[in-house]
Protein backbone atom coordinates (compact mmCIF):
# COMPACT_ATOMS: atom_id res chain seq x y z
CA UNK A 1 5.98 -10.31 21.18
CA UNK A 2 7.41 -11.15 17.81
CA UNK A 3 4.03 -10.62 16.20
CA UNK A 4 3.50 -7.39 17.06
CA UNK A 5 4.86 -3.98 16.71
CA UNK A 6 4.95 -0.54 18.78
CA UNK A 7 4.72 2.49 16.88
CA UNK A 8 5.44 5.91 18.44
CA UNK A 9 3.59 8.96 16.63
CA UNK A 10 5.00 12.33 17.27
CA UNK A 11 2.29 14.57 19.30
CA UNK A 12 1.89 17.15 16.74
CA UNK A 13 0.55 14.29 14.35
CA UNK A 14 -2.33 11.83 14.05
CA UNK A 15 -4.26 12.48 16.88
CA UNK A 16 -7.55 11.96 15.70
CA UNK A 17 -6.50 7.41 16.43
CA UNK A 18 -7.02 8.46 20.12
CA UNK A 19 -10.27 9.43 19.68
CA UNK A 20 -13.44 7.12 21.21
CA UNK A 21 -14.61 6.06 17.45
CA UNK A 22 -10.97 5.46 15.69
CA UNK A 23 -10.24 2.05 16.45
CA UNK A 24 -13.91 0.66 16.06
CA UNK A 25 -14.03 2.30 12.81
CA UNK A 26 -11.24 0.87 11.78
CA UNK A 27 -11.86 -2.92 13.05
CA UNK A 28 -14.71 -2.68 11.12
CA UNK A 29 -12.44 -2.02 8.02
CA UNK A 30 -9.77 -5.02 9.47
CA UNK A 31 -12.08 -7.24 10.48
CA UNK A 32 -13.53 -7.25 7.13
CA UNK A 33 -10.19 -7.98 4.70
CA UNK A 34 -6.75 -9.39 5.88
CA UNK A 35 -4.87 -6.73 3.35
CA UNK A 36 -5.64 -4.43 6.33
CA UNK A 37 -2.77 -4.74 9.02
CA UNK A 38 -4.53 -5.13 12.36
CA UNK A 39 -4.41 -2.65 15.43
CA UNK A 40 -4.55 -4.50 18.37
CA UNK A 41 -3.95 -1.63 21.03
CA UNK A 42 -4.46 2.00 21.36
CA UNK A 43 -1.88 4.07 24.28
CA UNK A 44 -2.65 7.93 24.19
CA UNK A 45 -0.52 8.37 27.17
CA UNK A 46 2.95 7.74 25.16
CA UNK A 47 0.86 8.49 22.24
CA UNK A 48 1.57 4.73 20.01
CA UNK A 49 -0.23 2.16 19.18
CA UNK A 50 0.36 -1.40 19.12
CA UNK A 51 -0.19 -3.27 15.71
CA UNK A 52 0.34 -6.63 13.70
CA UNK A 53 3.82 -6.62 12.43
CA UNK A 54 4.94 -8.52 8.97
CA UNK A 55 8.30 -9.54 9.09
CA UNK A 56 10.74 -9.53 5.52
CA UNK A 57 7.86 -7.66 4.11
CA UNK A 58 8.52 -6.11 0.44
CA UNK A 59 6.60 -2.63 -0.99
CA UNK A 60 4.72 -2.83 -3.96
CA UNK A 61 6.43 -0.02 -4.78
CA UNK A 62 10.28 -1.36 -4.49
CA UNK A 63 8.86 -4.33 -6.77
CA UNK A 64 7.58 -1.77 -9.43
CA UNK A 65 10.51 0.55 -9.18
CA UNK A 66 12.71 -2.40 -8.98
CA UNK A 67 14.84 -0.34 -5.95
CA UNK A 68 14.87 -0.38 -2.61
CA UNK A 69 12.63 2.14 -0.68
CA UNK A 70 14.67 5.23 1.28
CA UNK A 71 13.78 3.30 4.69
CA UNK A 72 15.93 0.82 3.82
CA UNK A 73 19.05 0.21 5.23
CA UNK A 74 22.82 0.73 3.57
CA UNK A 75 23.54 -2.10 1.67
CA UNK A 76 20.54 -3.81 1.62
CA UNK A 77 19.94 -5.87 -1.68
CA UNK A 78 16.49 -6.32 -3.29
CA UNK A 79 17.61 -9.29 -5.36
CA UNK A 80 18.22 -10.70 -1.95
CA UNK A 81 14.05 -10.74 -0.66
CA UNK A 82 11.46 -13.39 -1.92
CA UNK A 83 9.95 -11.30 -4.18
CA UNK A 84 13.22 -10.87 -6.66
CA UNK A 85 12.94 -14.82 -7.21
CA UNK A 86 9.48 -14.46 -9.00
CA UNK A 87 9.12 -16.13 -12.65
CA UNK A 88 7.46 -14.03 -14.80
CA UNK A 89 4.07 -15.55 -14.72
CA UNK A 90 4.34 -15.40 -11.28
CA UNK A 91 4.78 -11.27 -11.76
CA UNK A 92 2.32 -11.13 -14.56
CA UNK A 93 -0.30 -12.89 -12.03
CA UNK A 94 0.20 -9.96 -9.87
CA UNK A 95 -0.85 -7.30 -11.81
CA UNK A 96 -4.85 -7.65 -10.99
CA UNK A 97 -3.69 -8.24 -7.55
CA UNK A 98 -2.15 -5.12 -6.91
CA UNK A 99 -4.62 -3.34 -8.69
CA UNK A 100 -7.51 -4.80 -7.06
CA UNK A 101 -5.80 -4.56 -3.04
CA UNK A 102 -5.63 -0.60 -4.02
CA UNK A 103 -9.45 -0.41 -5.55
CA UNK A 104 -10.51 -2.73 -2.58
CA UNK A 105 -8.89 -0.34 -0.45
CA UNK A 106 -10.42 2.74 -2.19
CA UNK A 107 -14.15 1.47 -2.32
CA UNK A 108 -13.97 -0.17 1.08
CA UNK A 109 -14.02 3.73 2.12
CA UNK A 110 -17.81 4.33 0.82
CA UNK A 111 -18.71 0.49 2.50
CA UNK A 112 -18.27 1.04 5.82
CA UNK A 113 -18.68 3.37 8.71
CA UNK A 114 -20.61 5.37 6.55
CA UNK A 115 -23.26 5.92 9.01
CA UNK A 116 -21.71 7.84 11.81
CA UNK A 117 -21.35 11.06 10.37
CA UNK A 118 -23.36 12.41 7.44
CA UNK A 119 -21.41 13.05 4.37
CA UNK A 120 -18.21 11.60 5.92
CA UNK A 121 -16.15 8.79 5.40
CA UNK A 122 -13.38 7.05 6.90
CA UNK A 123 -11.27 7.44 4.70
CA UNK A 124 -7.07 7.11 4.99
CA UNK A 125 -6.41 10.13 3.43
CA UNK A 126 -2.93 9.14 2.09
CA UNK A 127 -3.87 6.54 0.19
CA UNK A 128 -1.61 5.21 -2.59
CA UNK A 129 0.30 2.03 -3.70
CA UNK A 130 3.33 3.24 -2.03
CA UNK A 131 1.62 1.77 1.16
CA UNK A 132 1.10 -1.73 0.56
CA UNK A 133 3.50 -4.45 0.78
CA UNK A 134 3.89 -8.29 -0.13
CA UNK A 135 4.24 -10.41 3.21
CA UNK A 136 6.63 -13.42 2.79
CA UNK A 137 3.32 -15.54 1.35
CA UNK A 138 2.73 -12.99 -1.43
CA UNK A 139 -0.26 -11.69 0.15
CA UNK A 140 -0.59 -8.25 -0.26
CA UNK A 141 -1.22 -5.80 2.81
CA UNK A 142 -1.59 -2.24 3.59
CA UNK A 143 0.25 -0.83 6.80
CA UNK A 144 0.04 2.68 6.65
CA UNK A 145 -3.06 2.84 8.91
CA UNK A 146 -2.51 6.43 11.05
CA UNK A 147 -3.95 8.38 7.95
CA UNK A 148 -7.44 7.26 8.39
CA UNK A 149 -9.64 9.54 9.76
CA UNK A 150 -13.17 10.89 9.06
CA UNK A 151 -13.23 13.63 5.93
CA UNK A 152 -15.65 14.79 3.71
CA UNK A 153 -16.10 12.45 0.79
CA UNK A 154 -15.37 15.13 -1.55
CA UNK A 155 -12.35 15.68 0.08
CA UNK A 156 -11.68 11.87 -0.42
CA UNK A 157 -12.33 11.58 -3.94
CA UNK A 158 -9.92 14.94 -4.48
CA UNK A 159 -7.03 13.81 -2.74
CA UNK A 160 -6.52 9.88 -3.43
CA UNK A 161 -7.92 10.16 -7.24
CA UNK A 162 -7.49 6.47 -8.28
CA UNK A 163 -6.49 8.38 -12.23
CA UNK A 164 -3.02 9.31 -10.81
CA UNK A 165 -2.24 5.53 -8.85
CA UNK A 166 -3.04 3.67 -11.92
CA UNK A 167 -1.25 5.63 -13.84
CA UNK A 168 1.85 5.36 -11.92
CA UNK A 169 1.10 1.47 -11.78
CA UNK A 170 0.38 1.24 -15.76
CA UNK A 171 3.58 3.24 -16.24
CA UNK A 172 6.03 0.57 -14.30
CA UNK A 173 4.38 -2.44 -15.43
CA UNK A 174 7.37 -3.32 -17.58
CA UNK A 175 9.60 -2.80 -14.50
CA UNK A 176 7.64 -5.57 -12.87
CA UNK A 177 7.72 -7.75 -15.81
CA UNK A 178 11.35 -7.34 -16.85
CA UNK A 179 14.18 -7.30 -13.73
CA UNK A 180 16.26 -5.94 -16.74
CA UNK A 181 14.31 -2.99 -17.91
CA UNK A 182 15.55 -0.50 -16.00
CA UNK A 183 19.00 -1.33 -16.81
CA UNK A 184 17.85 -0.68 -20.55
CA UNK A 185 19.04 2.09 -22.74
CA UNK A 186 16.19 4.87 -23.75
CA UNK A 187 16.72 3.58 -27.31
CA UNK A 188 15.69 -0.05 -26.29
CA UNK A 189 12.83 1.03 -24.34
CA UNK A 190 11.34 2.90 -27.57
CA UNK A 191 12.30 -0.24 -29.40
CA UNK A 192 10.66 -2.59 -27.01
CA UNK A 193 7.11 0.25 -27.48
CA UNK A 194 6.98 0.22 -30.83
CA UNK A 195 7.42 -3.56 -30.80
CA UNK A 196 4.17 -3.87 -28.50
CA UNK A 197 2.23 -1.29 -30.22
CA UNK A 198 2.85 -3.62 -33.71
CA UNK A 199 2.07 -6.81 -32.08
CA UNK A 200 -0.88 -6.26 -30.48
């Protein structure tokens, strides 16, 4: 099926999907957002699962850092993908959309499934903007789902502080804006900062 992908976890690692509550917990999560890829099968017996796959997807992250992610193949070309031939309104539109898939993400952990286990939440404990990506629409999705498992919210709020991802985000905004800024010199990149800080 070219709409779906298998995906093989090593048996030392992520468990916890195999377990009677994981995939209920987390269609509740799905069924209630499309930025969550869908699981559509669990097999503990080879240990994978079976979920939605997005072809010529693009990472958030690759379009921030303006570089391709280390998964990526030799030779492949970012300018190449869909997202590269964005105007910059078109990029500048995107900003509240990143940021608001992540926070969506985030608070989506304290709406549901809180009721199974007292002072738990299901929570996917690697969360950061490193997981989502753009489909070929622009819509943004998050596919790393084998993190989510049930934690103390304390625990939650400790490991994915939002502080840390929107600082990150804040910090490559010009990256998004400007194809060229990473080719800039540290000289025009202080010159282009005080520029902003006098004009706004």
């Amino acid at each position: 099926d070219n709409n779906t992908v298998k995906k093989t976890i090593p048996k030392d690692m992520h468990t916890h999907i195999f377990k009677d509550d994981w995939i209920e917990s987390y269609k509740n999560l799905s069924d209630s957002n499309k930025t969550y890829v869908k699981v559509l099968d669990l097999s503990p017996e080879d240990n994978s699962f079976t979920m939605e796959y997005i072809p010529n997807c693009v990472t958030v992250s690759e379009l921030l850092l303006r570089r391709p992610g280390p998964d990526r193949p030799v030779g492949f070309n970012l300018e190449d993908t869909h997202v590269e031939k964005l105007t910059y309104q078109e990029r500048f539109e995107l900003i509240p959309e990143i940021w608001n898939a992540f926070s969506t993400v985030w608070s989506d952990t304290f709406k549901y499934n809180t009721h199974r286990y007292r002072g738990r939440v299901f929570a996917n404990t690697d969360l950061s903007i490193r997981q989502f990506v753009f489909d070929i629409d622009m819509n943004i999705r998050l596919i790393d789902v084998d993190p989510y498992r049930y934690i103390k919210y304390r625990k939650f709020k400790e490991w994915t502080h939002p502080d840390k991802h929107w600082n990150h985000f804040i910090k490559n905004i010009d990256n998004l804006l400007d194809p060229s800024y990473n080719l800039k010199t540290k000289e025009e990149k202080e010159r282009l900062a005080r520029f902003k800080n006098t004009h706004r």
